[in-house]
Protein backbone atom coordinates (compact mmCIF):
# COMPACT_ATOMS: atom_id res chain seq x y z
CA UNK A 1 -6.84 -4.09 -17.86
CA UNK A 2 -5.89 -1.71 -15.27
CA UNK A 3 -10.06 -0.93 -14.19
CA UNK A 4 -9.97 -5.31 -13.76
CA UNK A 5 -7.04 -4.75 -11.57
CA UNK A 6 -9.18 -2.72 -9.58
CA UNK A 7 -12.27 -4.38 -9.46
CA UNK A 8 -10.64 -7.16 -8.72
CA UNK A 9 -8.79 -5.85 -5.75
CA UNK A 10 -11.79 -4.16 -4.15
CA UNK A 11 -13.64 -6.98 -4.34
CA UNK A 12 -10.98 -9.38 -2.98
CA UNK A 13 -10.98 -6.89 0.13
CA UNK A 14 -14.84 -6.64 0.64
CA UNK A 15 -14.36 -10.17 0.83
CA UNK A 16 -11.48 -9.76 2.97
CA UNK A 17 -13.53 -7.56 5.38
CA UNK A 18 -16.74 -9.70 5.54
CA UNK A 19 -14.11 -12.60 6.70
CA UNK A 20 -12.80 -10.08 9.31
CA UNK A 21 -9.29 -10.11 7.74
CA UNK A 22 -9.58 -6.20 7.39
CA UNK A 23 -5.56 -5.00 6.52
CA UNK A 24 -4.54 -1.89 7.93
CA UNK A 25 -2.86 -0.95 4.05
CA UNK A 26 -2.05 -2.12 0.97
CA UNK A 27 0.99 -2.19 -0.75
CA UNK A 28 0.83 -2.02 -4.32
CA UNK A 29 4.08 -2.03 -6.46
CA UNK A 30 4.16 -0.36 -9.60
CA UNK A 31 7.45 1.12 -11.29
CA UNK A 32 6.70 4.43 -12.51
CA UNK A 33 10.37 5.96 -12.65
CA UNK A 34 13.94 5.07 -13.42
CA UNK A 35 17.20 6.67 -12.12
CA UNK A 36 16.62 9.46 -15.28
CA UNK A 37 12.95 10.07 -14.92
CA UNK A 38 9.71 9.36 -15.20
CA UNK A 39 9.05 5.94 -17.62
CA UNK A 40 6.10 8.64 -19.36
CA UNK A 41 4.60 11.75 -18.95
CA UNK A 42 2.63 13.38 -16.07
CA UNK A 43 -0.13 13.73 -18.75
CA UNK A 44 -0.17 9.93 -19.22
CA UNK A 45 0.08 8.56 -15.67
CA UNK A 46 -2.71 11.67 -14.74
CA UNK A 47 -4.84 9.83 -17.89
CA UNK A 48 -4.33 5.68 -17.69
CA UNK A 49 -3.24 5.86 -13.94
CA UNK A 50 -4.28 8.89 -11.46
CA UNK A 51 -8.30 7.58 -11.91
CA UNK A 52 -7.46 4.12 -11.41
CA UNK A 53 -5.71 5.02 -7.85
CA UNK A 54 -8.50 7.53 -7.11
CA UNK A 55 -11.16 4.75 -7.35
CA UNK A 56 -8.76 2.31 -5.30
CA UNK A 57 -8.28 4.71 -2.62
CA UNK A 58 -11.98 6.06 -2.50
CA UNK A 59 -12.59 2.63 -1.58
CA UNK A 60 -9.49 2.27 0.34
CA UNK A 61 -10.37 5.04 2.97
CA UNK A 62 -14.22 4.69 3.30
CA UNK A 63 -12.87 1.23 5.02
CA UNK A 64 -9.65 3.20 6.87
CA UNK A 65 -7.30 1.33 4.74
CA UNK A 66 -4.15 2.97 3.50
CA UNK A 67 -3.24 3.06 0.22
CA UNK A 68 0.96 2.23 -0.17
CA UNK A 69 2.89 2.51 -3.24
CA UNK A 70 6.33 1.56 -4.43
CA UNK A 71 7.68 3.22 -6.94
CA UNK A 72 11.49 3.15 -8.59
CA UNK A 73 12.93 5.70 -10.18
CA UNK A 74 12.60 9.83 -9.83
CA UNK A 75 8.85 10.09 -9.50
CA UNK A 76 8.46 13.91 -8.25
CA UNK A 77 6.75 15.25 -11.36
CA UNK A 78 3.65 12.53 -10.02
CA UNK A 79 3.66 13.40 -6.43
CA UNK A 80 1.63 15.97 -6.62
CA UNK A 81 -1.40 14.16 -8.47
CA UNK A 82 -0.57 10.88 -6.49
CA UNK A 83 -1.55 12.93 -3.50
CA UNK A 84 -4.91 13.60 -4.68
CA UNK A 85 -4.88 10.11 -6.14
CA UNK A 86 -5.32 9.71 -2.35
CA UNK A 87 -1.88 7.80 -2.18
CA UNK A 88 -1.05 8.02 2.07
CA UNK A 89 2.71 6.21 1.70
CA UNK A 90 4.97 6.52 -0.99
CA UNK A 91 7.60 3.91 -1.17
CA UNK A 92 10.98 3.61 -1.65
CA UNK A 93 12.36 6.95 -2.04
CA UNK A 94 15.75 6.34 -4.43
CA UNK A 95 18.18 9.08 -3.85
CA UNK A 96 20.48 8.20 -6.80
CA UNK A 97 16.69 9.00 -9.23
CA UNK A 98 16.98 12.39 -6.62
CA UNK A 99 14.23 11.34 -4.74
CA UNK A 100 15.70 12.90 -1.70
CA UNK A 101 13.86 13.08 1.76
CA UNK A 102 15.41 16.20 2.70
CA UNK A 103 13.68 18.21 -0.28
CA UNK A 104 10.71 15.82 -0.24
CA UNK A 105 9.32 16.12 3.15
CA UNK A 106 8.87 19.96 3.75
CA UNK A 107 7.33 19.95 0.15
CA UNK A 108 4.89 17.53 0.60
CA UNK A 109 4.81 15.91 4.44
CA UNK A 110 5.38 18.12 7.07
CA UNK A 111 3.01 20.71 6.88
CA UNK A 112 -0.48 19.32 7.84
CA UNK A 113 -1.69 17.09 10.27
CA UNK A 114 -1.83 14.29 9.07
CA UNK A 115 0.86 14.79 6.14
CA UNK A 116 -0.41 14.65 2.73
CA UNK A 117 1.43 11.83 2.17
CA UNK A 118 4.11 9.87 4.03
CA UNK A 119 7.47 8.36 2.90
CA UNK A 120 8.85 4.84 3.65
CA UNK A 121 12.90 4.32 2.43
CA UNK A 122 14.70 1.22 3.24
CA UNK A 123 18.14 0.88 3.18
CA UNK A 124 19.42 -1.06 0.24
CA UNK A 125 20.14 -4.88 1.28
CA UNK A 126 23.89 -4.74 -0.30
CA UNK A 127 24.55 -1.42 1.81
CA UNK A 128 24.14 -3.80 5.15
CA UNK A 129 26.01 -6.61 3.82
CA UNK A 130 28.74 -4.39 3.02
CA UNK A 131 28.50 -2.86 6.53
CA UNK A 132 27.78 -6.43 8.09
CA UNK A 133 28.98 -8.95 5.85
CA UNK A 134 27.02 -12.44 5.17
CA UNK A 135 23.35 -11.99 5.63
CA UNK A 136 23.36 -14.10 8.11
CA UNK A 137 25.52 -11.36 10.16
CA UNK A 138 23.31 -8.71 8.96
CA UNK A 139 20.02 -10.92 10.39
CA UNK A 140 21.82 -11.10 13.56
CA UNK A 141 22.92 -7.32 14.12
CA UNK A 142 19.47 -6.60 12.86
CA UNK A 143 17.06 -8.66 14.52
């Protein structure tokens, strides 16, 4: 299922491309963590997943596409091997699964040019609200 997922992907964007719709990234969302840990092992994700992503972003970068991912949960034990999955944005980075930026960034995105791998966090919609109240006050302190 997952080597479909890819094919059909890649050929959606050759299409894409050929139209002249060439995206700058893609953002894929696939839960690989929960606030406890990883949903399986390394040893599983490096075995049904890693070669999947490695194919996608192969493709990906031969057409200077970057490859996004979101991911919930306390993901560090993949970082590593999503990095040489080719993965160029890691996203969202859930510091209550210990996915902190403080720790992550010097490990992993600060010391080349360009980083191995970037990281995207968003502040939690109910954390504005709160701050903000009705969404519509949050659109309009926002925007």
């Amino acid at each position: 299922m997952g080597q479909a997922h890819v094919d059909l992907l890649i050929e959606c964007l050759k299409y894409c491309i050929t139209l002249g719709a060439k995206p700058d990234g893609l953002f894929l969302v696939d839960d690989f963590g929960c606030t406890r840990g990883l949903l399986f092992s390394p040893a599983m994700w490096r075995d049904i997943f890693k070669p999947l992503y490695a194919r996608l972003a192969k493709f990906l970068h031969v057409e200077n596409i970057s490859l996004w991912l979101h991911s919930c949960g306390d993901v560090r034990a993949l970082i590593p091997d999503m990095i040489d999955a080719g993965l160029d944005v890691l996203q969202p980075l859930q510091v209550a699964a210990g996915m902190d930026l403080r720790e992550l960034v010097p490990q992993y995105g600060d010391h080349s040019v360009p980083p191995e791998v970037s990281f995207y966090r968003y502040q939690k919609i109910m954390e504005w609200v709160h701050r903000y109240g009705l969404l519509i006050d949050v659109h309009r302190n926002l925007c």
